[in-house]
Each structure stands twice: as C-alpha cells, then as structure tokens.
PDB file of N, CA and C in Angstrom:
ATOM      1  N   UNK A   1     -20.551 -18.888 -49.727  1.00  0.00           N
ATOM      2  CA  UNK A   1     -21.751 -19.312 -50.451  1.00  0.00           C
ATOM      3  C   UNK A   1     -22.259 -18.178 -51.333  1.00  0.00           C
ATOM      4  N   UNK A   2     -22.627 -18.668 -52.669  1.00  0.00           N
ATOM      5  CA  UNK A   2     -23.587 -17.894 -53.535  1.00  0.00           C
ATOM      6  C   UNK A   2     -25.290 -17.494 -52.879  1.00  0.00           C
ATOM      7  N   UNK A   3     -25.644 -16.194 -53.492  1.00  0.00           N
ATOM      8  CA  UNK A   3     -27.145 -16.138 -53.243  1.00  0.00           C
ATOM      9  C   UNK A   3     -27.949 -17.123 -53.121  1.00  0.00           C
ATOM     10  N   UNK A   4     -28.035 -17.819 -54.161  1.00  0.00           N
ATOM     11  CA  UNK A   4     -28.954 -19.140 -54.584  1.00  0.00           C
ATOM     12  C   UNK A   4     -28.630 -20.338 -53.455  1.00  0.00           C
ATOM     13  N   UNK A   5     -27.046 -20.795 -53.325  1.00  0.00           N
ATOM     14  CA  UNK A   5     -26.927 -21.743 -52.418  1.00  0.00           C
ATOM     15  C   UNK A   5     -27.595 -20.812 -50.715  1.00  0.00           C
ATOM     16  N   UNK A   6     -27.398 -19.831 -50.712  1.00  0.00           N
ATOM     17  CA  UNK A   6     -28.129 -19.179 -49.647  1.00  0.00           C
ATOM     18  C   UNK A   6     -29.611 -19.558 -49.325  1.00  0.00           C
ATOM     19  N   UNK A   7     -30.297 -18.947 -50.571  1.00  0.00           N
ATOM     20  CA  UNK A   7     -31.539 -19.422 -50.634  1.00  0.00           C
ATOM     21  C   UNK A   7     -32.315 -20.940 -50.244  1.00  0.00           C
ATOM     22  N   UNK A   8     -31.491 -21.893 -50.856  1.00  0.00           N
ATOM     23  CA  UNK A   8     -31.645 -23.151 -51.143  1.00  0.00           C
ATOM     24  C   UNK A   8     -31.190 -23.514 -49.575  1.00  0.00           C
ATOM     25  N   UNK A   9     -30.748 -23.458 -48.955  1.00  0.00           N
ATOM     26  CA  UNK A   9     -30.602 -23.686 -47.527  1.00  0.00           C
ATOM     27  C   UNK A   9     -31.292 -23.331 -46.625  1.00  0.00           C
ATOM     28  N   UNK A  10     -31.656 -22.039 -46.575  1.00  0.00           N
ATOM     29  CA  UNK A  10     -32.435 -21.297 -45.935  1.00  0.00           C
ATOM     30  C   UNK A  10     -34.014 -21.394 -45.748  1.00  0.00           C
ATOM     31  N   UNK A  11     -34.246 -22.173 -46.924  1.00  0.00           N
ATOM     32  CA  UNK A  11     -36.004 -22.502 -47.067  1.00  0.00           C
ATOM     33  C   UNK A  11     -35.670 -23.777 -47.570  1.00  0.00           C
ATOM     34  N   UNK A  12     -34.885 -24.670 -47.136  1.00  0.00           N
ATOM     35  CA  UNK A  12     -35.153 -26.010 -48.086  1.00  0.00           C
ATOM     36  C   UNK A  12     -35.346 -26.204 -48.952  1.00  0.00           C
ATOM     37  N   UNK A  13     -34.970 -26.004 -49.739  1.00  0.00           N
ATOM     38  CA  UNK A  13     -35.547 -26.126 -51.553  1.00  0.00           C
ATOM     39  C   UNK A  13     -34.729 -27.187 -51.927  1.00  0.00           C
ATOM     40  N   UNK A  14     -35.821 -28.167 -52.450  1.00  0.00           N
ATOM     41  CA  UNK A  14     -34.905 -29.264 -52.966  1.00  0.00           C
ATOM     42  C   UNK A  14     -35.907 -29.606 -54.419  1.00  0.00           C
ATOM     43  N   UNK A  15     -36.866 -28.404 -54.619  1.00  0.00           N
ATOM     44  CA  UNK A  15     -37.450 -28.964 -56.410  1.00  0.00           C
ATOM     45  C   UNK A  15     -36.964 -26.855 -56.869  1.00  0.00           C
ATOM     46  N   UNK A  16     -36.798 -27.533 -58.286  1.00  0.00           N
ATOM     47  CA  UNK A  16     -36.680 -25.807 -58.680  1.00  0.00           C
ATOM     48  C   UNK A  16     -37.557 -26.332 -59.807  1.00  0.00           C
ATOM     49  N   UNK A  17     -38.611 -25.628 -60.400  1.00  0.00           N
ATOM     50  CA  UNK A  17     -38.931 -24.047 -59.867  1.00  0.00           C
ATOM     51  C   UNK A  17     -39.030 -23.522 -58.753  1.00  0.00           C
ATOM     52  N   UNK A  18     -39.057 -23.137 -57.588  1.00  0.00           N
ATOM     53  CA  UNK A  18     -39.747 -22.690 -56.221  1.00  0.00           C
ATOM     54  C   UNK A  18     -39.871 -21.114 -56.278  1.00  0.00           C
ATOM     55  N   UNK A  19     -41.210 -20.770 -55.520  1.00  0.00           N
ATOM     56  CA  UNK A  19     -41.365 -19.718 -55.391  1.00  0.00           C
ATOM     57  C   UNK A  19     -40.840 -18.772 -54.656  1.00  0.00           C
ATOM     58  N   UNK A  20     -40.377 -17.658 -54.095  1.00  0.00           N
ATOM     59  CA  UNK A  20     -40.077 -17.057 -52.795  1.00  0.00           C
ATOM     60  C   UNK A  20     -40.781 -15.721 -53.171  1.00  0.00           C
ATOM     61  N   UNK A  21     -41.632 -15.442 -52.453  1.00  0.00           N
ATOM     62  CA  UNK A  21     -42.530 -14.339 -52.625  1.00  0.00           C
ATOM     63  C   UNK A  21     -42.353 -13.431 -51.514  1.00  0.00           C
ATOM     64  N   UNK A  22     -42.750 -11.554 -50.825  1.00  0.00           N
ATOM     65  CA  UNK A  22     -42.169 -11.621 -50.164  1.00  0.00           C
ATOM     66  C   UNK A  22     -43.853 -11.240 -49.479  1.00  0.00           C
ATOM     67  N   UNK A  23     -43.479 -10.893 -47.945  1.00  0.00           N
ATOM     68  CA  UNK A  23     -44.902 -10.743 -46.939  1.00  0.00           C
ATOM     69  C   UNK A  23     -45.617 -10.004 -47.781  1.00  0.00           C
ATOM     70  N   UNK A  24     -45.651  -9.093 -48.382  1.00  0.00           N
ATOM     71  CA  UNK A  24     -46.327  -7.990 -49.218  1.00  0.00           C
ATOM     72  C   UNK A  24     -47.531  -8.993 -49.903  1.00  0.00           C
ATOM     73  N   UNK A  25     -47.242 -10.331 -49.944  1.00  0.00           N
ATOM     74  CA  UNK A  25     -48.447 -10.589 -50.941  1.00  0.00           C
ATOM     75  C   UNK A  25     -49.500 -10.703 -49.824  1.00  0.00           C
ATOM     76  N   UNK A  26     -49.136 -10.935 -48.442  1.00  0.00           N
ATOM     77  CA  UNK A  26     -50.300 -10.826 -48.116  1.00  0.00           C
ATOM     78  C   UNK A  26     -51.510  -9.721 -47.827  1.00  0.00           C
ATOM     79  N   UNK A  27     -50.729  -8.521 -48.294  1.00  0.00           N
ATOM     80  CA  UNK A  27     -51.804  -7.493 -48.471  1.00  0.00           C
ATOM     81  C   UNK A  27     -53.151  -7.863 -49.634  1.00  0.00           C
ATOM     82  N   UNK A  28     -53.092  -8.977 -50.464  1.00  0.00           N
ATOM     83  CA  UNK A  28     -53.672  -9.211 -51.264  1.00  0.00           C
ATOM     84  C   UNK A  28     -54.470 -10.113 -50.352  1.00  0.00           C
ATOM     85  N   UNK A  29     -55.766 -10.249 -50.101  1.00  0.00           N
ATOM     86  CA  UNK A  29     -56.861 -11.081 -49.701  1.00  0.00           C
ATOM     87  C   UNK A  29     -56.716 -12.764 -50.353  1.00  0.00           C
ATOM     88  N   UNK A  30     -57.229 -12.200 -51.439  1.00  0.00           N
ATOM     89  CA  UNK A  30     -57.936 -13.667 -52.501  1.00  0.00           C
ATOM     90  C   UNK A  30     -56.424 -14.027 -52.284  1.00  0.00           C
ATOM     91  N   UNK A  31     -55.679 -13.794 -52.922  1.00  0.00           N
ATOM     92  CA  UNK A  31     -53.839 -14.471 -53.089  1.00  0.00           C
ATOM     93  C   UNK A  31     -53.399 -15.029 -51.804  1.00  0.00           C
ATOM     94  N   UNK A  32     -53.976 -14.771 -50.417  1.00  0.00           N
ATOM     95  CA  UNK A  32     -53.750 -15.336 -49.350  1.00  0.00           C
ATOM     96  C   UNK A  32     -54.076 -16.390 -49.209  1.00  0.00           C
ATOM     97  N   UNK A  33     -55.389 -16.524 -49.367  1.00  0.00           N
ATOM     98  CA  UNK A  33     -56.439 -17.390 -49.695  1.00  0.00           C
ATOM     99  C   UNK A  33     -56.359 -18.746 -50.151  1.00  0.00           C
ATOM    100  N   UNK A  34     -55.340 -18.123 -50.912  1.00  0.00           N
ATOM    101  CA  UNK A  34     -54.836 -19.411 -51.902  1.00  0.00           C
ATOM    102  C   UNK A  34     -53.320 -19.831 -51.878  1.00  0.00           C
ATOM    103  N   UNK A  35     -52.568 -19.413 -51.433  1.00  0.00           N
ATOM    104  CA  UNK A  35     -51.303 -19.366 -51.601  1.00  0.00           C
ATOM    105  C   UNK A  35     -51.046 -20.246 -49.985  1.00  0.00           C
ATOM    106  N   UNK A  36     -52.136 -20.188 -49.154  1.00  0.00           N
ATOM    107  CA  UNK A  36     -51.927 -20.112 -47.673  1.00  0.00           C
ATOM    108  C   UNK A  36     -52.247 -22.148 -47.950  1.00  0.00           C
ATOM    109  N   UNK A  37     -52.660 -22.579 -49.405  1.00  0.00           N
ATOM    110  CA  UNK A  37     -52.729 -24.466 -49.731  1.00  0.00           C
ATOM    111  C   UNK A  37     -52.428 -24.636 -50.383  1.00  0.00           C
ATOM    112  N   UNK A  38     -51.131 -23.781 -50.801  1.00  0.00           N
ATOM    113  CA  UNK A  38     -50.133 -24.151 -51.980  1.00  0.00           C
ATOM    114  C   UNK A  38     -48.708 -24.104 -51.321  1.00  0.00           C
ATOM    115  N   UNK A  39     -48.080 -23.331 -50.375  1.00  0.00           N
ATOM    116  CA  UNK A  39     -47.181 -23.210 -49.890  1.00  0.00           C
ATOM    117  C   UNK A  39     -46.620 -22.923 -48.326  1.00  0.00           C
ATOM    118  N   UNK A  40     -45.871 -22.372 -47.792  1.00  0.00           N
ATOM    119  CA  UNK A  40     -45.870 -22.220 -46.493  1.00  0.00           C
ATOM    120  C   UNK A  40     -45.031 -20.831 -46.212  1.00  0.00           C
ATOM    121  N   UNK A  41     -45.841 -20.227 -44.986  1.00  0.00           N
ATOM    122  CA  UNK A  41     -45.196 -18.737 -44.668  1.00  0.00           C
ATOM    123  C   UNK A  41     -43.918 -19.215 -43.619  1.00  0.00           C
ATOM    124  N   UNK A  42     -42.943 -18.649 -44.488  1.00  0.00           N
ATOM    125  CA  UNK A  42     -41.636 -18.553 -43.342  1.00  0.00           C
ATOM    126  C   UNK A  42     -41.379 -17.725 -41.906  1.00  0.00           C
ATOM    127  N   UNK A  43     -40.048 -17.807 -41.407  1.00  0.00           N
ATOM    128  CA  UNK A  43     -40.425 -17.208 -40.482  1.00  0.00           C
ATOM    129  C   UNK A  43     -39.672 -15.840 -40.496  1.00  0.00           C
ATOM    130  N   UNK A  44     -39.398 -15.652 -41.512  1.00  0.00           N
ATOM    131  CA  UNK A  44     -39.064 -14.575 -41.899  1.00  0.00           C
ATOM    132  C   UNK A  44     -40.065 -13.189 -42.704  1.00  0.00           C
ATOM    133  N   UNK A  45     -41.102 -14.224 -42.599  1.00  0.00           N
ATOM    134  CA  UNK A  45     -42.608 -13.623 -43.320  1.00  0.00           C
ATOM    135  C   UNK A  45     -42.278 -14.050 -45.014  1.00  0.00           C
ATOM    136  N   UNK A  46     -41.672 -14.524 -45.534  1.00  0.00           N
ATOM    137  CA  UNK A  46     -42.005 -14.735 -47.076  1.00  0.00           C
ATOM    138  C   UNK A  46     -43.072 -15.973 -46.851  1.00  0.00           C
ATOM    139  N   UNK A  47     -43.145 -15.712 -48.325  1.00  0.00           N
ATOM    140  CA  UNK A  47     -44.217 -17.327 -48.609  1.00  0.00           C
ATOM    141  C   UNK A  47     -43.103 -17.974 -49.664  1.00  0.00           C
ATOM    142  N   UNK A  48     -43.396 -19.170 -49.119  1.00  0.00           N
ATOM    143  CA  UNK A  48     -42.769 -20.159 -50.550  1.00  0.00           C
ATOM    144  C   UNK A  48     -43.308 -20.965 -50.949  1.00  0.00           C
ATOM    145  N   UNK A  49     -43.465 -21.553 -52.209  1.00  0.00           N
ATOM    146  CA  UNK A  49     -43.877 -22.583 -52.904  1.00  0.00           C
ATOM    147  C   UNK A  49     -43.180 -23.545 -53.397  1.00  0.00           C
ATOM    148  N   UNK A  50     -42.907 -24.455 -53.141  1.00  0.00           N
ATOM    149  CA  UNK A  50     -42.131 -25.711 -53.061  1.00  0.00           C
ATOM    150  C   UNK A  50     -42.511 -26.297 -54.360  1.00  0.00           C
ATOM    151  N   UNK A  51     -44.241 -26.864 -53.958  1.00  0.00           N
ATOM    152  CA  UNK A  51     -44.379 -28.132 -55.260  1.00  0.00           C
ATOM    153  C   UNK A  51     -45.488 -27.678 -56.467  1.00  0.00           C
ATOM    154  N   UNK A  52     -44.601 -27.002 -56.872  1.00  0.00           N
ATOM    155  CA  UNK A  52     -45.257 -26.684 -58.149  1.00  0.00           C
ATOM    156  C   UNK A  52     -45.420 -28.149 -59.075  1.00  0.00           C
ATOM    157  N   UNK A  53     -46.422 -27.679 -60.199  1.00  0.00           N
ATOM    158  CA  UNK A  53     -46.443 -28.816 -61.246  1.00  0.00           C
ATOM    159  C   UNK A  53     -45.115 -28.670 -62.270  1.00  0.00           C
ATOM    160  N   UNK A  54     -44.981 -30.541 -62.598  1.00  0.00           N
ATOM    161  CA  UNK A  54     -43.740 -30.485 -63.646  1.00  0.00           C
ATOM    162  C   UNK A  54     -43.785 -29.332 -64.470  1.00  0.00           C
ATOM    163  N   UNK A  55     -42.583 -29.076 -65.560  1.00  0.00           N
ATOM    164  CA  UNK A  55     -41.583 -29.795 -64.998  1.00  0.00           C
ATOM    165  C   UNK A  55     -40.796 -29.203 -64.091  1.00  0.00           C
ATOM    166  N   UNK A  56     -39.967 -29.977 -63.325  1.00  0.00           N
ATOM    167  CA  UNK A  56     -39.300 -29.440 -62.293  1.00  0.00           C
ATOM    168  C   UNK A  56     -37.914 -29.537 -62.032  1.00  0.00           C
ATOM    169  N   UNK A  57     -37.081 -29.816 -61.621  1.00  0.00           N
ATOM    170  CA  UNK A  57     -35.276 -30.394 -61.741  1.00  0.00           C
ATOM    171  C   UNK A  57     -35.373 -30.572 -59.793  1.00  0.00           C
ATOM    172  N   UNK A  58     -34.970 -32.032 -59.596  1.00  0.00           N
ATOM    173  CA  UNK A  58     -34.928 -32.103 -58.182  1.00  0.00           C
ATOM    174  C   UNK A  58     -33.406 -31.823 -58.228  1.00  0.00           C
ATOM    175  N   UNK A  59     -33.268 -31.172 -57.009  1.00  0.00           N
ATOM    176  CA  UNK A  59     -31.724 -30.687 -56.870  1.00  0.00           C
ATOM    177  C   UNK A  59     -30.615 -31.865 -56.339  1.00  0.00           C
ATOM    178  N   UNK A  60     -31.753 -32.595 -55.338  1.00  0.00           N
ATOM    179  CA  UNK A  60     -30.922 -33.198 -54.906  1.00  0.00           C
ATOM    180  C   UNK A  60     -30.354 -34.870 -55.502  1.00  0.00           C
ATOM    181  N   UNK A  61     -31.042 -35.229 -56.329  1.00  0.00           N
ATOM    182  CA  UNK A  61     -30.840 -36.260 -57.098  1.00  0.00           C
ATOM    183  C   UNK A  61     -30.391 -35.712 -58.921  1.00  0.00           C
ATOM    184  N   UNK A  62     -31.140 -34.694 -59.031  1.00  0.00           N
ATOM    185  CA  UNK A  62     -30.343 -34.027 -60.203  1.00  0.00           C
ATOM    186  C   UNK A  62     -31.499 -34.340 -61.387  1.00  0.00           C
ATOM    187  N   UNK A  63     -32.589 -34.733 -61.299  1.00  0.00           N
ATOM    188  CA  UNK A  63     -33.117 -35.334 -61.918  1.00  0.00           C
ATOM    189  C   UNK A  63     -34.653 -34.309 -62.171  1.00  0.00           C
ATOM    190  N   UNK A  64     -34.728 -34.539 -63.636  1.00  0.00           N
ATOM    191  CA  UNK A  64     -35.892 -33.431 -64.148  1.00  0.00           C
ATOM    192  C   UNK A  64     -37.184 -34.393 -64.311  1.00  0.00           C
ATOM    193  N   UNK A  65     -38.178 -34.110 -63.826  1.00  0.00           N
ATOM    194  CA  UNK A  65     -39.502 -34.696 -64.081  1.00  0.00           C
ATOM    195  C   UNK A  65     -40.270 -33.653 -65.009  1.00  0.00           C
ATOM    196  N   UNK A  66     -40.951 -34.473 -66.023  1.00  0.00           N
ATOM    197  CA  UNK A  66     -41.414 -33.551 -67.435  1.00  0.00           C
ATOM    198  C   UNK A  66     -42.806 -33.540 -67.110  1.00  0.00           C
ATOM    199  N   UNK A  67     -43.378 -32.951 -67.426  1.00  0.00           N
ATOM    200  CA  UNK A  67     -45.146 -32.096 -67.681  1.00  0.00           C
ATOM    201  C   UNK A  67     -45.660 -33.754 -68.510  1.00  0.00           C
ATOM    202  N   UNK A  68     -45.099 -34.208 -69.179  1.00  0.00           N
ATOM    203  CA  UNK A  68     -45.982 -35.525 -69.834  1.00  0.00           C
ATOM    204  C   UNK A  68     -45.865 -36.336 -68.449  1.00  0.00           C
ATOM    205  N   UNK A  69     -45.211 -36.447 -67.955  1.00  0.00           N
ATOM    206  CA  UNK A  69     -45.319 -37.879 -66.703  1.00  0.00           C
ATOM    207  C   UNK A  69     -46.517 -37.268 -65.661  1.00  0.00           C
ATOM    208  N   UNK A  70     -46.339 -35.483 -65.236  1.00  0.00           N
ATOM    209  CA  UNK A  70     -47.518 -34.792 -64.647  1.00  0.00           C
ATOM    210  C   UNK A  70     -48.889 -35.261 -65.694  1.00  0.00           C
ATOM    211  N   UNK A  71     -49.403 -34.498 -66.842  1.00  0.00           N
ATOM    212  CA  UNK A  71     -50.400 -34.912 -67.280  1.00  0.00           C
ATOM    213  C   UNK A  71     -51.051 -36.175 -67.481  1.00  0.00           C
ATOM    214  N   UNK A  72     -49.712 -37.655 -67.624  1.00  0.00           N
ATOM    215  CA  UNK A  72     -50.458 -38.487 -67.531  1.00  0.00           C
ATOM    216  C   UNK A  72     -51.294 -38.926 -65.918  1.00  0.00           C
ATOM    217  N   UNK A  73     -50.340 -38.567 -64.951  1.00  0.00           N
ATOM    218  CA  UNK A  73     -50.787 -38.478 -63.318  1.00  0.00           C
ATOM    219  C   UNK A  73     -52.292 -38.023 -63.714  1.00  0.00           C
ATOM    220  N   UNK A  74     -52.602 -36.975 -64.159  1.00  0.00           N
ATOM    221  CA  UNK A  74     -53.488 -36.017 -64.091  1.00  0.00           C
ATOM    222  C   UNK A  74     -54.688 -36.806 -64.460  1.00  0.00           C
ATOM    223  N   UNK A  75     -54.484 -37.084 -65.863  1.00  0.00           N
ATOM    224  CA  UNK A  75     -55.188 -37.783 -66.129  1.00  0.00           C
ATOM    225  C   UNK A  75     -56.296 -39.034 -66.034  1.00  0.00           C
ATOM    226  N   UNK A  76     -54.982 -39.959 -65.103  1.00  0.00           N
ATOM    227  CA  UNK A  76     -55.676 -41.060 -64.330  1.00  0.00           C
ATOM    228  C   UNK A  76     -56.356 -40.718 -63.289  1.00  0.00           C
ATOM    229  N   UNK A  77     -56.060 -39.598 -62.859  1.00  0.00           N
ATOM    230  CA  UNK A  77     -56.666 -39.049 -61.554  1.00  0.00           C
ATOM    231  C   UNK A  77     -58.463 -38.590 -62.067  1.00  0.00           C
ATOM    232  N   UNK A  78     -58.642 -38.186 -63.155  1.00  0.00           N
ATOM    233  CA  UNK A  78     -59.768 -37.985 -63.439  1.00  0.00           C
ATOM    234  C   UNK A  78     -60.546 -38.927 -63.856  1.00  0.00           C
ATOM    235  N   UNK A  79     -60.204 -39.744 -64.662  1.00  0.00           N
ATOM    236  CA  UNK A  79     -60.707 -41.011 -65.151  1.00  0.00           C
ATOM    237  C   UNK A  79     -61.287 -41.605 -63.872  1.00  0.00           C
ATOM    238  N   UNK A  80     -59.817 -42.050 -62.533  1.00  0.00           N
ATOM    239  CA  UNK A  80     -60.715 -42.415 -61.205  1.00  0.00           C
ATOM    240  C   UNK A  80     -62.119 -41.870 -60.370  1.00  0.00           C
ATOM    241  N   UNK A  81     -61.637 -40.818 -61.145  1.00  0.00           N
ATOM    242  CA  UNK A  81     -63.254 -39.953 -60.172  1.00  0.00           C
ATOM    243  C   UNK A  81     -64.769 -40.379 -60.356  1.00  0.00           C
TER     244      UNK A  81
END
C-alpha cells in the first residue's frame, strides 16, 4: 500500500478533502473548541475532519459534489428559519 491508501484506511476517509491534523493543535484552546464539533480525535491523538463543505470527491462512489448544490442547501436552510 501507498501513504494515502494507508491513510484512507486508517481513519476512514471516504470524502476528500479530509483533514488530518496532528495532537499539537490541541495546545491551541479556541481551535479545540471548535474543531472538538467539526471532527473527531483519533486514537492515535490526531484530529480529523471528515465533512467539510463542497466541493468534495466521494471516494467511494467516485463522485464529486460542487459548492453550487452546497450553497443552494444553504440557502434553503435560511429562508426556513
């Protein structure tokens, strides 16, 4: 196996972009703060971020979701409020 197929196994990654950050960010307070309802600490101590906003390429279907299909989401979501 390559690095990446390493990676991609190892933390589940099945959307790319994904983050892999390493324990060090949690010396940062506020970045904990926030990162701690955006992603999940491994057990290796990294953090990862899975679901970022479009666009994205799912790996496992192969398939790219674009920033217009996100913004229109977005959108309706505010209008509902």
């Amino acid at each position: 196996m390559n690095e990446a197929q390493d990676l991609i196994q190892k933390y589940s990654i099945k959307l790319l972009p994904t983050l892999i950050l390493s324990e060090d960010i949690f010396e940062y307070q506020q970045a904990s703060k926030i990162l701690e309802k955006l992603g999940t600490k491994e057990s290796d101590g990294s953090y990862v971020l899975r679901s970022l906003a479009p666009p994205y390429y799912k790996l496992l279907t192969f398939q790219a979701r674009l920033a217009k299909t996100w913004l229109r989401s977005m959108a309706l979501k505010q209008l509902q409020q």
